[in-house]
C-alpha atoms as a PDB file:
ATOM      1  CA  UNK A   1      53.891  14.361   8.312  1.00  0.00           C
ATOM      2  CA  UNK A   2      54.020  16.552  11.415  1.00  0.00           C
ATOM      3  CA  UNK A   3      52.275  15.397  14.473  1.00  0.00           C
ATOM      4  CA  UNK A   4      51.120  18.905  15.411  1.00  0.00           C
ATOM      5  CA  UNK A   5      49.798  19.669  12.149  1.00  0.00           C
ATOM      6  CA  UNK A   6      46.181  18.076  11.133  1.00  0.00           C
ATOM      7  CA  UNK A   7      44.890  16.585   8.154  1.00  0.00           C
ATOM      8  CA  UNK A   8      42.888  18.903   7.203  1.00  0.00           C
ATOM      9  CA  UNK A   9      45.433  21.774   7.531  1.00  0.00           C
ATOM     10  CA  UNK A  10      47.727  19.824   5.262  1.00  0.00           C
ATOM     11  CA  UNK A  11      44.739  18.856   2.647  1.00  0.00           C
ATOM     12  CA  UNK A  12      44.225  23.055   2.656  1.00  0.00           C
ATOM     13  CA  UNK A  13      47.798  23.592   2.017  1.00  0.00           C
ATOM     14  CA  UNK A  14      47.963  20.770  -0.776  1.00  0.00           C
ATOM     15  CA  UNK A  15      44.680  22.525  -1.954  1.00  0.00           C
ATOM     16  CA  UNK A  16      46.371  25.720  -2.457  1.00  0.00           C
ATOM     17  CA  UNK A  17      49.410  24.722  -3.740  1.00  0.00           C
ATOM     18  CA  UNK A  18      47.664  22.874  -6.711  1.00  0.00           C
ATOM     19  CA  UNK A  19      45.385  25.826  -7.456  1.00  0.00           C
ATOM     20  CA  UNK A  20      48.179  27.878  -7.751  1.00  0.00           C
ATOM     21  CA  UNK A  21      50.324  25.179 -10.102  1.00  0.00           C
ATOM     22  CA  UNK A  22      46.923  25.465 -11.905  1.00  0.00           C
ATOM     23  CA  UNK A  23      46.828  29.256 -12.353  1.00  0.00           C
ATOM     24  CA  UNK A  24      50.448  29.692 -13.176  1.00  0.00           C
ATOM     25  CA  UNK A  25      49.752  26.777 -15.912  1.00  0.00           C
ATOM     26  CA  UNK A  26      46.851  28.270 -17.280  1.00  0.00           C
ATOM     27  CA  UNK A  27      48.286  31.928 -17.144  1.00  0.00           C
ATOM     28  CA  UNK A  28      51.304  31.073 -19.570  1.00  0.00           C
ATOM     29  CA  UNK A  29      49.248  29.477 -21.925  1.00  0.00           C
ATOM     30  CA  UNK A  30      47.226  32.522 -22.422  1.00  0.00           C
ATOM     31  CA  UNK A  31      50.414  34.538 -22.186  1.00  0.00           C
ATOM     32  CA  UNK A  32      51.855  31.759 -24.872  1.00  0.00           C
ATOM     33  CA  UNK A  33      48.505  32.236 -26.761  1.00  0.00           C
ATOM     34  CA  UNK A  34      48.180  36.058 -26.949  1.00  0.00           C
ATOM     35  CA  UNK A  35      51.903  36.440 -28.017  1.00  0.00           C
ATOM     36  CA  UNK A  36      51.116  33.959 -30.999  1.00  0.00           C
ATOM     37  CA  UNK A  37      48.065  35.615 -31.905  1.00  0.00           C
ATOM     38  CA  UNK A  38      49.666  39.090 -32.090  1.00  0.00           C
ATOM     39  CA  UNK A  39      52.050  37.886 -34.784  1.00  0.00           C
ATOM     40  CA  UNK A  40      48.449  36.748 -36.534  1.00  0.00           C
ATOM     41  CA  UNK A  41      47.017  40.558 -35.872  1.00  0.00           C
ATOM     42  CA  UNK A  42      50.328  42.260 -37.339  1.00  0.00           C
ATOM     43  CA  UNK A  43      49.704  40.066 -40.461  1.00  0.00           C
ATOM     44  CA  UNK A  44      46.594  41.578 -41.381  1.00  0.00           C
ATOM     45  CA  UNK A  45      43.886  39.346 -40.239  1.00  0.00           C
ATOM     46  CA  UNK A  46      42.491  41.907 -37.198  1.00  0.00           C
ATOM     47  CA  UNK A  47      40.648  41.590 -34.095  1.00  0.00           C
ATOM     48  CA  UNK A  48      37.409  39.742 -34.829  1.00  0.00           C
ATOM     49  CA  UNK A  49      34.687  41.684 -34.387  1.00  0.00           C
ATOM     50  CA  UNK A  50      36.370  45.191 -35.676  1.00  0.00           C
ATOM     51  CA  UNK A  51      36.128  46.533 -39.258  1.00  0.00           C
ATOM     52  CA  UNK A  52      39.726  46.399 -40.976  1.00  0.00           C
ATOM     53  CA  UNK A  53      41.806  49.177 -41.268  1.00  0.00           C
ATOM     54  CA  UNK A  54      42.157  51.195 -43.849  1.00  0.00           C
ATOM     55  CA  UNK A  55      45.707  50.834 -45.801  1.00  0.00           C
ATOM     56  CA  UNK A  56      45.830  54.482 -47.188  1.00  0.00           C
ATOM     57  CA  UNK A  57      43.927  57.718 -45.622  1.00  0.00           C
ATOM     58  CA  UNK A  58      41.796  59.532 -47.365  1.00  0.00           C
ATOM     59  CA  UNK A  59      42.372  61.608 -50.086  1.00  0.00           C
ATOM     60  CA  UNK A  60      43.131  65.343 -48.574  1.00  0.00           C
ATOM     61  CA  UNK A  61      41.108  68.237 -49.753  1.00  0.00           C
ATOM     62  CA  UNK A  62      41.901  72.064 -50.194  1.00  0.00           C
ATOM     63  CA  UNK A  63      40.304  74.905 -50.668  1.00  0.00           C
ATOM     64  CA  UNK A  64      41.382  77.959 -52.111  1.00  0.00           C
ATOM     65  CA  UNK A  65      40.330  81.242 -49.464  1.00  0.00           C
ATOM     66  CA  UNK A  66      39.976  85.148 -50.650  1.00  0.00           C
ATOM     67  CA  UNK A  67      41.898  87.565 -49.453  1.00  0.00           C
ATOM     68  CA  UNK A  68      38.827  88.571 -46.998  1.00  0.00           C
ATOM     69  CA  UNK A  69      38.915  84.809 -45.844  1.00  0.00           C
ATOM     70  CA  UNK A  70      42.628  84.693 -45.600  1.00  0.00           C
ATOM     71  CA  UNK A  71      42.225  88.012 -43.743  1.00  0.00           C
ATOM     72  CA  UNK A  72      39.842  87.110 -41.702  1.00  0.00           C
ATOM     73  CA  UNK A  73      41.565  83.533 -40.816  1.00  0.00           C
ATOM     74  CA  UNK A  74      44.754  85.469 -39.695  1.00  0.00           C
ATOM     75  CA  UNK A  75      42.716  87.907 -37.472  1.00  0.00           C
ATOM     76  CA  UNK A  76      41.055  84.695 -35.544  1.00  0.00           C
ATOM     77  CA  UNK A  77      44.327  83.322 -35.241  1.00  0.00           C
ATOM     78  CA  UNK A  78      46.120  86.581 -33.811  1.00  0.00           C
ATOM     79  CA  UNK A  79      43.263  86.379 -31.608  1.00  0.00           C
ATOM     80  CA  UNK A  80      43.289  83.142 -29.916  1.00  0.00           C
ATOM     81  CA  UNK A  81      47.225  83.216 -30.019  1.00  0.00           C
ATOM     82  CA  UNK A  82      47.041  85.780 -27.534  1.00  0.00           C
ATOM     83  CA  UNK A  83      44.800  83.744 -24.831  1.00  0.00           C
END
């Protein structure tokens, strides 16, 4: 140990230098963790908490327009096209 240096700077740097072996430690193990459960999320079990998602969309509907509709539909469209 240096003789300029005191004891209770070198407990502080020991301090830190454990905290931070701590926080990498616990930081890959969440990494490690998250990365494992996204392979679980792709499979189909979800987020807990959230409804599951639907597998197919909804059916799509049409409806059949006049001519005044149709008409009228390519008028509104002429319209905005030109803003």
């Amino acid at each position: 140990m240096p003789d300029d240096v005191s004891i209770l700077a070198m407990l502080g740097v020991t301090l830190l230098v454990l905290a931070a072996v701590a926080w990498t430690a616990v930081l890959v193990l969440l990494l490690r963790r998250a990365r494992s459960g996204g392979a679980a999320r792709r499979s189909g079990r979800g987020l807990p908490g959230f409804p599951r998602p639907r597998r197919a969309a909804p059916p799509l509907e049409a409806v059949e327009l006049t001519p005044a509709e149709q008409d009228a539909f390519a008028g509104l469209v002429r319209r905005l096209g030109r803003r």
